[in-house]
C-alpha atoms as a PDB file:
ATOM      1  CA  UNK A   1     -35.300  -1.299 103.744  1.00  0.00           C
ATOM      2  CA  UNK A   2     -32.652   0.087 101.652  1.00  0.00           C
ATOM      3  CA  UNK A   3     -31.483  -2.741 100.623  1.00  0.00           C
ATOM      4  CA  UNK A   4     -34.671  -3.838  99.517  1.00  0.00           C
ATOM      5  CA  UNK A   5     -35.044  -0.916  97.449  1.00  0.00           C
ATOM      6  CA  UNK A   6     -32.248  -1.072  95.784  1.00  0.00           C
ATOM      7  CA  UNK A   7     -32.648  -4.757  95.142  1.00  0.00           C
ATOM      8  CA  UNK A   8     -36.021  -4.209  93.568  1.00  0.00           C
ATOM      9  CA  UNK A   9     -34.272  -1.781  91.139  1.00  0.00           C
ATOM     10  CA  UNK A  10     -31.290  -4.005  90.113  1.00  0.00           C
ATOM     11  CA  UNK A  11     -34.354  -5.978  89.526  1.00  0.00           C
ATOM     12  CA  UNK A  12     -36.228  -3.425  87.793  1.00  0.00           C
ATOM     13  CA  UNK A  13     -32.844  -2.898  85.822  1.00  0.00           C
ATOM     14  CA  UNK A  14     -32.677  -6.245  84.503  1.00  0.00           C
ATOM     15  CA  UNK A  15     -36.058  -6.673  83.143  1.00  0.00           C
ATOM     16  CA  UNK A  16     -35.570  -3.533  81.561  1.00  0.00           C
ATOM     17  CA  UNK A  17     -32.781  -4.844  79.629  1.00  0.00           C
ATOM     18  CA  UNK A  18     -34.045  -7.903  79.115  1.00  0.00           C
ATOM     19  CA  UNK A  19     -37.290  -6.445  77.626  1.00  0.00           C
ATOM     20  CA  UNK A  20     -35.514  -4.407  75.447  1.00  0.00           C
ATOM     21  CA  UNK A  21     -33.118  -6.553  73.842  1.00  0.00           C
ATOM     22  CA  UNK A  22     -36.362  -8.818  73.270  1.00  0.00           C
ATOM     23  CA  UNK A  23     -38.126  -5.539  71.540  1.00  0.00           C
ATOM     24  CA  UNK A  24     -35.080  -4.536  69.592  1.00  0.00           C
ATOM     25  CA  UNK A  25     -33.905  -8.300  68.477  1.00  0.00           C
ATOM     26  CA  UNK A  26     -38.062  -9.060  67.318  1.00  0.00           C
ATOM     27  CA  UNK A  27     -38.028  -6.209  65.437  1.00  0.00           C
ATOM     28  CA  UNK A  28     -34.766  -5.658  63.254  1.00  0.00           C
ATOM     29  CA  UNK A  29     -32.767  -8.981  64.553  1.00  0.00           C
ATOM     30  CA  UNK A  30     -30.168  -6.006  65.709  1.00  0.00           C
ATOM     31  CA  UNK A  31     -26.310  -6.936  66.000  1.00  0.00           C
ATOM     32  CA  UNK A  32     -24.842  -7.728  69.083  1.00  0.00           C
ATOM     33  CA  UNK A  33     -23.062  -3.963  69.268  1.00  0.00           C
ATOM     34  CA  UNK A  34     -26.504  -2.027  68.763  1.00  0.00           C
ATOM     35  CA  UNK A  35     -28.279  -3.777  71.212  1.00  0.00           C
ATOM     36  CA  UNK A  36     -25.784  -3.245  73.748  1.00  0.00           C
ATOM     37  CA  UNK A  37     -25.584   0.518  72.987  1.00  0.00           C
ATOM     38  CA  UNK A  38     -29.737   0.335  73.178  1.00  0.00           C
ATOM     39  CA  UNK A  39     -29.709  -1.612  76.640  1.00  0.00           C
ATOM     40  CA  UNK A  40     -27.524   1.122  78.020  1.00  0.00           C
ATOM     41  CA  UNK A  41     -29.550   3.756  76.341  1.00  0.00           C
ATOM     42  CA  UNK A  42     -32.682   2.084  78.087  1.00  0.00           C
ATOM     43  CA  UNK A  43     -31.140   1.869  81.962  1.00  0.00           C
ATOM     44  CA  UNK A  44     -30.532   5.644  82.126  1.00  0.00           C
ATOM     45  CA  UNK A  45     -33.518   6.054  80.644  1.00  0.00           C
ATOM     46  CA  UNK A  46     -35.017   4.230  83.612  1.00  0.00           C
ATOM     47  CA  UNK A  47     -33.036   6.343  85.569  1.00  0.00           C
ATOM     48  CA  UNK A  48     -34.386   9.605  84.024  1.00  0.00           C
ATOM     49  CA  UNK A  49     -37.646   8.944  84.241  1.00  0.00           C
ATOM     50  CA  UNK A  50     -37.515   7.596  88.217  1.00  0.00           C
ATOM     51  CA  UNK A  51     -35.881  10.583  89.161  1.00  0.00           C
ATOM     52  CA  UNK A  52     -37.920  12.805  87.191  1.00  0.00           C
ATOM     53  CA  UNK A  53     -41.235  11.658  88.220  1.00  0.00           C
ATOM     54  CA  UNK A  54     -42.367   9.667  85.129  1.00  0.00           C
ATOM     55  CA  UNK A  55     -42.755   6.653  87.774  1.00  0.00           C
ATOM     56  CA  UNK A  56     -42.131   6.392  91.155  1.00  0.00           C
ATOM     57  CA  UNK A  57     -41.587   3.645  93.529  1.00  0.00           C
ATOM     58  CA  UNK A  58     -45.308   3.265  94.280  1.00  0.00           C
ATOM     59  CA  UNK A  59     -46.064   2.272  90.694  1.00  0.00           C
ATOM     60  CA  UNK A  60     -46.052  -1.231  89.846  1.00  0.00           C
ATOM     61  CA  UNK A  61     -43.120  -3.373  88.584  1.00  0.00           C
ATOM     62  CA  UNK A  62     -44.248  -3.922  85.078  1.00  0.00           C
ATOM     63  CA  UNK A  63     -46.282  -0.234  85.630  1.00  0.00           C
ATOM     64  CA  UNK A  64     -42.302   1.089  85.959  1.00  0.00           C
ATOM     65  CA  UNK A  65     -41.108  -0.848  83.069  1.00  0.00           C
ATOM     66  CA  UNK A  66     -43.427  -0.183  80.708  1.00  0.00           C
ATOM     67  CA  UNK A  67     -43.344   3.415  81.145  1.00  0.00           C
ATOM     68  CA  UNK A  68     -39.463   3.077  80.366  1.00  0.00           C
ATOM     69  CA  UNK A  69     -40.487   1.298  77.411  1.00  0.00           C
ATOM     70  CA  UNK A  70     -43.257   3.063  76.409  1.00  0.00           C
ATOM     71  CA  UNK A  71     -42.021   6.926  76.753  1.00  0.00           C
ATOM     72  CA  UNK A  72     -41.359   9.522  73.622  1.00  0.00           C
ATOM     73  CA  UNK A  73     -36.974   9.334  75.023  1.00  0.00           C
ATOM     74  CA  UNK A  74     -37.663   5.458  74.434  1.00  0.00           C
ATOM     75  CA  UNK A  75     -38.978   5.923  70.693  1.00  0.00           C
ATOM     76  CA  UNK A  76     -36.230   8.356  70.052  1.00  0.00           C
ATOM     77  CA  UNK A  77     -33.185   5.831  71.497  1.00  0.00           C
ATOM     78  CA  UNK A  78     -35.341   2.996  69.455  1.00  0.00           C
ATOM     79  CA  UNK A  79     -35.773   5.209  66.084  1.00  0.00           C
ATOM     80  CA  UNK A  80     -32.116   6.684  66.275  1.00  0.00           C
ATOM     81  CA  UNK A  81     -30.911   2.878  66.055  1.00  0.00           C
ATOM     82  CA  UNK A  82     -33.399   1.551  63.706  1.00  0.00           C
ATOM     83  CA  UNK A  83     -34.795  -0.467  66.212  1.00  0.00           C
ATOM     84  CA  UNK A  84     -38.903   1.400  65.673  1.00  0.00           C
ATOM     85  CA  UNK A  85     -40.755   4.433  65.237  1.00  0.00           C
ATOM     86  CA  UNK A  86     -38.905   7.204  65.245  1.00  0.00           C
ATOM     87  CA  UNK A  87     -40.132  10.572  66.211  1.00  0.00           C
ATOM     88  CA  UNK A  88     -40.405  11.400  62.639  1.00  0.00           C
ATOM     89  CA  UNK A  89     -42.751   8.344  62.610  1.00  0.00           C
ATOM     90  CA  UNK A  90     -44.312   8.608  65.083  1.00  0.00           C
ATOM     91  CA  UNK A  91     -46.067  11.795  64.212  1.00  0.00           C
ATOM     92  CA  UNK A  92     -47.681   9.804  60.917  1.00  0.00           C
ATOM     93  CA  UNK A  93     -51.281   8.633  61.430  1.00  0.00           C
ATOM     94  CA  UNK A  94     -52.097   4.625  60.485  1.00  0.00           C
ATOM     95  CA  UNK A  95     -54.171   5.586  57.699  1.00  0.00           C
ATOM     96  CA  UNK A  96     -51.660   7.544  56.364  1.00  0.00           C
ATOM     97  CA  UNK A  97     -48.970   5.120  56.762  1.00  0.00           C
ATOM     98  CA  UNK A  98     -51.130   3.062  55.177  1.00  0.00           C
ATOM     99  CA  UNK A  99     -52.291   4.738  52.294  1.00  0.00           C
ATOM    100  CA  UNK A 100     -48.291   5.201  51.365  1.00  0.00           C
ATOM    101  CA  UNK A 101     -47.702   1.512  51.578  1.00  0.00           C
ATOM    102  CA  UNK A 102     -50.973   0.920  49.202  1.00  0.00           C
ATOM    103  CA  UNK A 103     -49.224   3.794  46.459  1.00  0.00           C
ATOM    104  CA  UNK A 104     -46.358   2.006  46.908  1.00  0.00           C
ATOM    105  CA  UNK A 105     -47.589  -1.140  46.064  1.00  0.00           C
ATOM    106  CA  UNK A 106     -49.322   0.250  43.161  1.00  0.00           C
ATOM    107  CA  UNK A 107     -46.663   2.169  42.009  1.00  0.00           C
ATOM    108  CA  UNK A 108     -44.401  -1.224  41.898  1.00  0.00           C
ATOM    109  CA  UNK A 109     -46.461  -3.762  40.505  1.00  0.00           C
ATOM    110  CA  UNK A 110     -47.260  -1.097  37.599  1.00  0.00           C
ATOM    111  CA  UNK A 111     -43.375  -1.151  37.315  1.00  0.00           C
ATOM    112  CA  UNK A 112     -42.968  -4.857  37.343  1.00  0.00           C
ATOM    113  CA  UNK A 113     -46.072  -5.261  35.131  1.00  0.00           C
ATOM    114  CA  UNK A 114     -44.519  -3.257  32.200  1.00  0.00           C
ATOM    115  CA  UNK A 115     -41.316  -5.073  32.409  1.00  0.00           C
ATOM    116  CA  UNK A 116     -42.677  -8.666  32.864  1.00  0.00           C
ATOM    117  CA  UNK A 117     -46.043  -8.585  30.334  1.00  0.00           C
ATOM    118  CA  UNK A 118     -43.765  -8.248  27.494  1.00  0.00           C
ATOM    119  CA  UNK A 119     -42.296 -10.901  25.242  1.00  0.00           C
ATOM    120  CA  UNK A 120     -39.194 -12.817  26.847  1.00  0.00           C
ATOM    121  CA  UNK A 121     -40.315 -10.890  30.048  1.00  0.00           C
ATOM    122  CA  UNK A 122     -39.978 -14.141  31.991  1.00  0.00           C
ATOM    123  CA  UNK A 123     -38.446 -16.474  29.503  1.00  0.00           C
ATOM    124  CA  UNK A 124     -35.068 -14.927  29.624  1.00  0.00           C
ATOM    125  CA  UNK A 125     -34.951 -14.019  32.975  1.00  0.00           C
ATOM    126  CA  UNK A 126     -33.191 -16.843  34.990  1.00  0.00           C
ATOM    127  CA  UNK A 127     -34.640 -15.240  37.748  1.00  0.00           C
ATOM    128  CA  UNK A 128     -37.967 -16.083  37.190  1.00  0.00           C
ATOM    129  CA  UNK A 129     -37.890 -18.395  34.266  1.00  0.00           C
ATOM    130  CA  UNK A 130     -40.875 -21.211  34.288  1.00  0.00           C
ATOM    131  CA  UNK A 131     -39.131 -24.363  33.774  1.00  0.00           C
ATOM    132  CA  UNK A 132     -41.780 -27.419  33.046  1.00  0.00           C
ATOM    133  CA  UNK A 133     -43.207 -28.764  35.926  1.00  0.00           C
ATOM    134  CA  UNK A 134     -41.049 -31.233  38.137  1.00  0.00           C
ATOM    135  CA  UNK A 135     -44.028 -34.219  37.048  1.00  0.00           C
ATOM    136  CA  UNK A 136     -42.820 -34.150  33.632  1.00  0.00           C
ATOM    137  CA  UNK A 137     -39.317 -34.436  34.583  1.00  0.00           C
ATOM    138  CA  UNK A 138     -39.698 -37.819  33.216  1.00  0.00           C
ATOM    139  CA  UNK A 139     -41.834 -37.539  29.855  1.00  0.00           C
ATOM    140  CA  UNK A 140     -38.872 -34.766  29.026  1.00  0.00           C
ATOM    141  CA  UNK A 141     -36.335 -38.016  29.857  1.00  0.00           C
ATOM    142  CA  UNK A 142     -38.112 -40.543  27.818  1.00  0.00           C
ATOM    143  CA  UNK A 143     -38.464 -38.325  25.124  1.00  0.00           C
ATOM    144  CA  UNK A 144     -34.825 -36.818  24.744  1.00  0.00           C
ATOM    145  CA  UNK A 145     -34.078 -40.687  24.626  1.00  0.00           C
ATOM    146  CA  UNK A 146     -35.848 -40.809  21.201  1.00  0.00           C
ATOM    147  CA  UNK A 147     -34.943 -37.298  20.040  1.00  0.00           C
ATOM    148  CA  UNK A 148     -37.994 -35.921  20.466  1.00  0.00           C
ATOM    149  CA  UNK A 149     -36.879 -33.465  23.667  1.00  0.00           C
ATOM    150  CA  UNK A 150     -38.122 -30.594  21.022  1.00  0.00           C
ATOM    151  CA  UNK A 151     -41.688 -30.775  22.189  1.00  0.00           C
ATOM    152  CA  UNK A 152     -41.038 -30.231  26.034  1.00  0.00           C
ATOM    153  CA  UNK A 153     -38.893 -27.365  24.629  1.00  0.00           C
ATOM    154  CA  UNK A 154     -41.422 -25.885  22.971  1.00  0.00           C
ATOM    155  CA  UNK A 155     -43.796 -26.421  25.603  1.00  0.00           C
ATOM    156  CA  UNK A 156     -41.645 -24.774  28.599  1.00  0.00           C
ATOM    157  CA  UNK A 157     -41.396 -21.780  25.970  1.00  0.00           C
ATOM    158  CA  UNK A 158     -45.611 -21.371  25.439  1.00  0.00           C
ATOM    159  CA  UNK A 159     -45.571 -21.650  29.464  1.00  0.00           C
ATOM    160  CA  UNK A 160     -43.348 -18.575  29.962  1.00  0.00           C
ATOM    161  CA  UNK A 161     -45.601 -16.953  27.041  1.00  0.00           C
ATOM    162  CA  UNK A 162     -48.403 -17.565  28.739  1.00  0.00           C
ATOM    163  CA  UNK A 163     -47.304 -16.120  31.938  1.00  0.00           C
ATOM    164  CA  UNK A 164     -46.402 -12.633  29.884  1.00  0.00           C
ATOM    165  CA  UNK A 165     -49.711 -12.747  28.145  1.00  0.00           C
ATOM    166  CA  UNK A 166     -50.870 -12.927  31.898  1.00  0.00           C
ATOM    167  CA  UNK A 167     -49.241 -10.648  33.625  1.00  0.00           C
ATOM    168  CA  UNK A 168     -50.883  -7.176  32.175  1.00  0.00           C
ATOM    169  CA  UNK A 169     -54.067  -8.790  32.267  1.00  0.00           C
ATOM    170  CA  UNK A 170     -53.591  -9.188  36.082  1.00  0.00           C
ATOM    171  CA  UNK A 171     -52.522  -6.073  36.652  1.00  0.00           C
ATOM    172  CA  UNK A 172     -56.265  -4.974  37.555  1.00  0.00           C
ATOM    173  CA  UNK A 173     -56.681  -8.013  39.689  1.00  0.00           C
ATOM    174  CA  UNK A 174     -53.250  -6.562  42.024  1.00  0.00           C
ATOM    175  CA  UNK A 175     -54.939  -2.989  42.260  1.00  0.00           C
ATOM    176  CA  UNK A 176     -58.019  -4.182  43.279  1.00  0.00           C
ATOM    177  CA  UNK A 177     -56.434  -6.693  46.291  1.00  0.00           C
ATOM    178  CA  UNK A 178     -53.919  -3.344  47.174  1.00  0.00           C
ATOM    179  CA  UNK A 179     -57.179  -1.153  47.256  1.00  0.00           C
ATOM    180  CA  UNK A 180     -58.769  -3.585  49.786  1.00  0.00           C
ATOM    181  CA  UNK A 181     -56.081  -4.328  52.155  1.00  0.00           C
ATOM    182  CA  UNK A 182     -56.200  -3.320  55.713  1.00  0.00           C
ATOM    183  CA  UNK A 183     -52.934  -2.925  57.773  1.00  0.00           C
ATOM    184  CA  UNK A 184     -53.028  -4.383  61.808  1.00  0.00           C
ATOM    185  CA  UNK A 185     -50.027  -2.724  62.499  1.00  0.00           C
ATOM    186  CA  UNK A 186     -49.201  -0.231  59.148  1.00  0.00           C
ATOM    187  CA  UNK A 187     -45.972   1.558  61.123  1.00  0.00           C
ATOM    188  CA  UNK A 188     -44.563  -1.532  62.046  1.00  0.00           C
ATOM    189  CA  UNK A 189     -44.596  -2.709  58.483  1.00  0.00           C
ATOM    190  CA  UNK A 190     -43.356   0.776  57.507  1.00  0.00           C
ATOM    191  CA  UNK A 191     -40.270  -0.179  60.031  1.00  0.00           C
ATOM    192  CA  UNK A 192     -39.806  -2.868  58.931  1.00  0.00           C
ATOM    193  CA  UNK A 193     -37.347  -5.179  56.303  1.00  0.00           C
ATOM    194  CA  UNK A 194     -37.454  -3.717  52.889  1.00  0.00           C
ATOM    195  CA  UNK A 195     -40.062  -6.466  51.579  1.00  0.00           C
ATOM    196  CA  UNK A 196     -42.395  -5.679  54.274  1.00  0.00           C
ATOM    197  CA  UNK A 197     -45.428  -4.457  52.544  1.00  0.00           C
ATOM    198  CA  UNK A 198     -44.820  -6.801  49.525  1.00  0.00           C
ATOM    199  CA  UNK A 199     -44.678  -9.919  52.078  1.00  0.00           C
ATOM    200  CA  UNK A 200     -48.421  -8.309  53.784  1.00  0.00           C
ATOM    201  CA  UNK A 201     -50.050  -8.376  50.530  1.00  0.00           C
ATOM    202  CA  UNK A 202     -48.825 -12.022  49.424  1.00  0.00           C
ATOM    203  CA  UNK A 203     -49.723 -13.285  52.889  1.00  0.00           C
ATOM    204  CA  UNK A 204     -52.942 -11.487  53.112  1.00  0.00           C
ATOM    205  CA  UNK A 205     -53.914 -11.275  49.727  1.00  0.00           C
ATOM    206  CA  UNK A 206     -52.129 -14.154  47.586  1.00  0.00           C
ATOM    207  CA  UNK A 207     -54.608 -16.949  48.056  1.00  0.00           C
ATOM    208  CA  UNK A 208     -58.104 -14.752  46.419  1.00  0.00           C
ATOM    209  CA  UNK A 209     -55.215 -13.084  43.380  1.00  0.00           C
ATOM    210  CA  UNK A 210     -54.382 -17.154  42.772  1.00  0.00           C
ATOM    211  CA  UNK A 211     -58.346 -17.650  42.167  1.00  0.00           C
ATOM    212  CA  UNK A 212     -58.629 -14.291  40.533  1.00  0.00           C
ATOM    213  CA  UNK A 213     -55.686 -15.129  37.851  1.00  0.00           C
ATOM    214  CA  UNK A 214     -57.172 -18.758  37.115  1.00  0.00           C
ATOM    215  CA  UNK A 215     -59.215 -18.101  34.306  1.00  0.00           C
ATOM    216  CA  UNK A 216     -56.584 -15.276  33.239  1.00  0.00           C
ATOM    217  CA  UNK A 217     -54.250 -18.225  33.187  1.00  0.00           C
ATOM    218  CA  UNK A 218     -56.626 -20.710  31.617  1.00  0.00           C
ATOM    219  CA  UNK A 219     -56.944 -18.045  28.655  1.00  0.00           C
ATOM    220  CA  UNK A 220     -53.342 -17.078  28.623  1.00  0.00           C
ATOM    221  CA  UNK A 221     -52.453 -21.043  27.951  1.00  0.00           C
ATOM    222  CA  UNK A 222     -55.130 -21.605  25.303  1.00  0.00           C
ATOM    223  CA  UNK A 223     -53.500 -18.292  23.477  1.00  0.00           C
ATOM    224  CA  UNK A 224     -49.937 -19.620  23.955  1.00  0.00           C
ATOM    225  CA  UNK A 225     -50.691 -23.096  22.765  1.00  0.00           C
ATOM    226  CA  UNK A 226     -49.555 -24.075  25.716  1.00  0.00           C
ATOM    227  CA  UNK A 227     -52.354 -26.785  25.800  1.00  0.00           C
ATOM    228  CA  UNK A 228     -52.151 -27.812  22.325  1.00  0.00           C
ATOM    229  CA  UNK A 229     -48.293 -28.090  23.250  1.00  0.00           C
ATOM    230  CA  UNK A 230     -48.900 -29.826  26.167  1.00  0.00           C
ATOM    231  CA  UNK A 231     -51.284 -32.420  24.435  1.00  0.00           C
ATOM    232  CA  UNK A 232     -48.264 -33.178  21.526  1.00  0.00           C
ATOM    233  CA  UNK A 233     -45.981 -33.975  24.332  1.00  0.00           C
ATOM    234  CA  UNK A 234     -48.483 -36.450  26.151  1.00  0.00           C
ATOM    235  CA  UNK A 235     -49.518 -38.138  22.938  1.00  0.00           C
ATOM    236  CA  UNK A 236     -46.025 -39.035  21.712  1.00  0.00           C
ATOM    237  CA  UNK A 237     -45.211 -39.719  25.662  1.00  0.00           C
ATOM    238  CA  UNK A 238     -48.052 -42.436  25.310  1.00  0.00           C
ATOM    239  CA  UNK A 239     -46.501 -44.355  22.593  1.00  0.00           C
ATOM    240  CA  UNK A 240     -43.367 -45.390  24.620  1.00  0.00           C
ATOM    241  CA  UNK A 241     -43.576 -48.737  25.740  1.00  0.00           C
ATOM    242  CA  UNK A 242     -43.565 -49.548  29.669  1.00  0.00           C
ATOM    243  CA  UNK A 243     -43.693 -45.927  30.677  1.00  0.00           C
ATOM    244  CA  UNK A 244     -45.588 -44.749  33.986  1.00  0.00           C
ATOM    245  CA  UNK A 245     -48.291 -42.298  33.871  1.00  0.00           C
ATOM    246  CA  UNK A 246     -48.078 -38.794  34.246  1.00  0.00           C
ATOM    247  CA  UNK A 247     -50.035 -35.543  34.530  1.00  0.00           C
ATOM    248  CA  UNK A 248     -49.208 -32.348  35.399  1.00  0.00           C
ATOM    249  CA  UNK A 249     -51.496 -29.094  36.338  1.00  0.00           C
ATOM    250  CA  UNK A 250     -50.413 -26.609  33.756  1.00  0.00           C
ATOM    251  CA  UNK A 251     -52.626 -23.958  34.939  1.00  0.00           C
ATOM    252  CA  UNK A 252     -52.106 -23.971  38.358  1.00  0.00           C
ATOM    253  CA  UNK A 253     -48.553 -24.309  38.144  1.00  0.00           C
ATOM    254  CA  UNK A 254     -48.284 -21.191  36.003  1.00  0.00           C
ATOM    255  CA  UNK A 255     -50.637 -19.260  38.086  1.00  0.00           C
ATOM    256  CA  UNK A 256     -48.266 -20.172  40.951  1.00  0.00           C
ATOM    257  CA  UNK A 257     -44.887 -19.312  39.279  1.00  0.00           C
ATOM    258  CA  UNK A 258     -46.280 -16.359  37.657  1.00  0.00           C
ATOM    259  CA  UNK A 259     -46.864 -14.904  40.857  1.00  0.00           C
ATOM    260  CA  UNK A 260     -43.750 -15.417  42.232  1.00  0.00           C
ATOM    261  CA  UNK A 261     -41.863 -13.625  39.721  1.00  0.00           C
ATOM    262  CA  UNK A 262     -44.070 -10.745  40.131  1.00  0.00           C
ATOM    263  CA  UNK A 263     -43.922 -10.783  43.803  1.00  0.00           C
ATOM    264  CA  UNK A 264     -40.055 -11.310  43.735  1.00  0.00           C
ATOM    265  CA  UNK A 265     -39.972  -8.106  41.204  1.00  0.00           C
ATOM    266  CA  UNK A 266     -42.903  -6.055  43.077  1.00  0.00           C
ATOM    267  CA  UNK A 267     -40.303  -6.735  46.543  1.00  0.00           C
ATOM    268  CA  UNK A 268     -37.727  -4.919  44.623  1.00  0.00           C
ATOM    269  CA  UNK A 269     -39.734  -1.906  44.130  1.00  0.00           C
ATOM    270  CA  UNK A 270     -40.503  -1.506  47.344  1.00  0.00           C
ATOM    271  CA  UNK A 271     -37.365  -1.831  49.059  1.00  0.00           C
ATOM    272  CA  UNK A 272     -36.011   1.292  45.919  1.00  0.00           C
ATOM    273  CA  UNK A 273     -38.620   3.272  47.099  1.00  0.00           C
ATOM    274  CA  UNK A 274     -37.622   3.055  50.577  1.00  0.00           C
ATOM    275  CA  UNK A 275     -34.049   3.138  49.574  1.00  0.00           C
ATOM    276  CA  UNK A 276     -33.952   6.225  47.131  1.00  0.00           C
ATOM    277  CA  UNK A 277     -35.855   9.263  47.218  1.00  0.00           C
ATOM    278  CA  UNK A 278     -35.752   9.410  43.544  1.00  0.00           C
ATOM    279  CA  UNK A 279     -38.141   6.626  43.257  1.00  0.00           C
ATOM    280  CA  UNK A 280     -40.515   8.146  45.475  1.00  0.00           C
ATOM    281  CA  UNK A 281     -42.748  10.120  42.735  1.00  0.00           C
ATOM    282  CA  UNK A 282     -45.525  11.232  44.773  1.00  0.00           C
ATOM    283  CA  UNK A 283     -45.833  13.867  48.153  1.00  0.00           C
ATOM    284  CA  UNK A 284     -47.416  10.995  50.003  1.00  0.00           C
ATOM    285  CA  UNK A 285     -44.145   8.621  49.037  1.00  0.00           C
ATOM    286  CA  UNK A 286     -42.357  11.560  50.207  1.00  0.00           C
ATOM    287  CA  UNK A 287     -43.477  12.428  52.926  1.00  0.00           C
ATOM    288  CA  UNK A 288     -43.859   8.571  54.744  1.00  0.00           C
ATOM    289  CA  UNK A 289     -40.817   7.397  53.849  1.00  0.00           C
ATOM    290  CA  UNK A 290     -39.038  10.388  54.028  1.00  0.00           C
ATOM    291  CA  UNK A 291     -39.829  10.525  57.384  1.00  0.00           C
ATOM    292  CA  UNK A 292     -37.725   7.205  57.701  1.00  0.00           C
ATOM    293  CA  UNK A 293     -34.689   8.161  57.051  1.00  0.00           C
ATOM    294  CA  UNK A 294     -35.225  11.777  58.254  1.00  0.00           C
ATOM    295  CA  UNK A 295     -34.834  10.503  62.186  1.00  0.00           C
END
């Protein structure tokens, strides 16, 4: 009988570890070291709580493992190795969790907004510089041939315009889709990589701010001369003898590269905020992601 006992915990043992090496590696993709010090962390833990009554031998298998898992030493041995919600944490409601990752979003794309909704805002940044479109690869070809490449020139430049003239008038459109999101699981994106809010709003929230900004764009290209531009550059294109035909969506591509740059930029606010305490202007900032690095 005893050596079915302790065969059952070896058992026991081993699922433990695997089941926490599967917890720590989803969550933070730990190195090889940390999840060996966790592992370790989690089998006395087992021990603890068997001999301390938090399970006993009665309970179920997975009843015994998850109450390893599951109890406040766990969180602690998870939080003091990055690998969840520390204690700290823990103690933070959802909504306020939430709320902080909302301010924070706020607070960044009013950042990125000043610095992008100005002139040369995304025309000299090789970051997020709009080149033209990959469809008029060709017309720019044919019409460097001739000397003409002046006119795809100017074009790419009233594209990158237009996405400046853009950008502050979107800047109500982002509020409004950070006001209405709703976080499944707001600690775990509080946990988690640096560009975790900013990655929740794109994938929630990306496809209705495209529609929003279409008519933003639409405007923004008109302004530019983007279209007039656009409409020089096809004309002359259709002169050339023996050339194939070509279109290209001006204002969805813009829309689209327009809100990468701000999402690339927005991703880099976040991860400051979480990163320096100076950039977290408000007692809610404070206090949320204080509580990060305060475990």
């Amino acid at each position: 009988m005893a050596f079915v006992l302790s065969l059952a915990n070896l058992c026991l043992d081993s699922f433990c570890v695997w089941a926490c090496v599967h917890k720590l590696q989803k969550r933070n993709k730990m190195k090889s070291f940390k999840i060996l010090i966790g592992c370790t962390g989690i089998l006395m833990l087992g021990g603890c709580v068997s001999t301390s009554g938090g399970y006993s031998s009665d309970d179920g298998f997975f009843a015994q493992t998850q109450a390893v898992l599951n109890s406040d030493t766990a969180n602690n041995l998870f939080g003091m190795f990055g690998m969840g919600q520390s204690a700290n944490v823990s103690v933070l409601s959802e909504a306020e969790v939430g709320a902080a990752l909302r301010e924070a979003l706020k607070i960044g794309t009013g950042s990125v907004v000043s610095k992008l909704g100005v002139e040369n805002g995304f025309n000299l940044d090789p970051t997020i510089h709009i080149p033209l479109p990959e469809k008029l690869a060709t017309v720019d070809k044919a019409l460097s041939k001739i000397g003409m490449n002046g006119l795809t020139e100017d074009l790419e430049l009233r594209l990158n315009r237009a996405a400046e003239q853009a950008t502050p008038k979107a800047k109500a459109l982002f509020f409004e889709a950070i006001s209405q999101m709703t976080f499944a699981d707001a600690k775990n994106i509080l946990t988690g990589p640096n560009d975790a809010a900013t990655s929740y709003l794109r994938k929630t929230m990306g496809a209705g701010l495209a529609r929003e900004m279409q008519p933003v764009v639409q405007d923004a290209l008109t302004q530019a001369g983007a279209i007039r531009a656009y409409d020089s550059v096809m004309g002359q294109y259709a002169q050339l003898p023996f050339m194939p035909d070509v279109k290209a969506d001006l204002q969805n591509y813009v829309v689209e590269r327009a809100l990468d740059g701000v999402f690339y930029y927005v991703a880099q606010e976040e991860a400051a905020i979480r990163e320096n305490p100076a950039k977290r202007t408000t007692e809610l900032l404070q206090k949320v992601f204080g509580a990060m690095h305060d475990a």
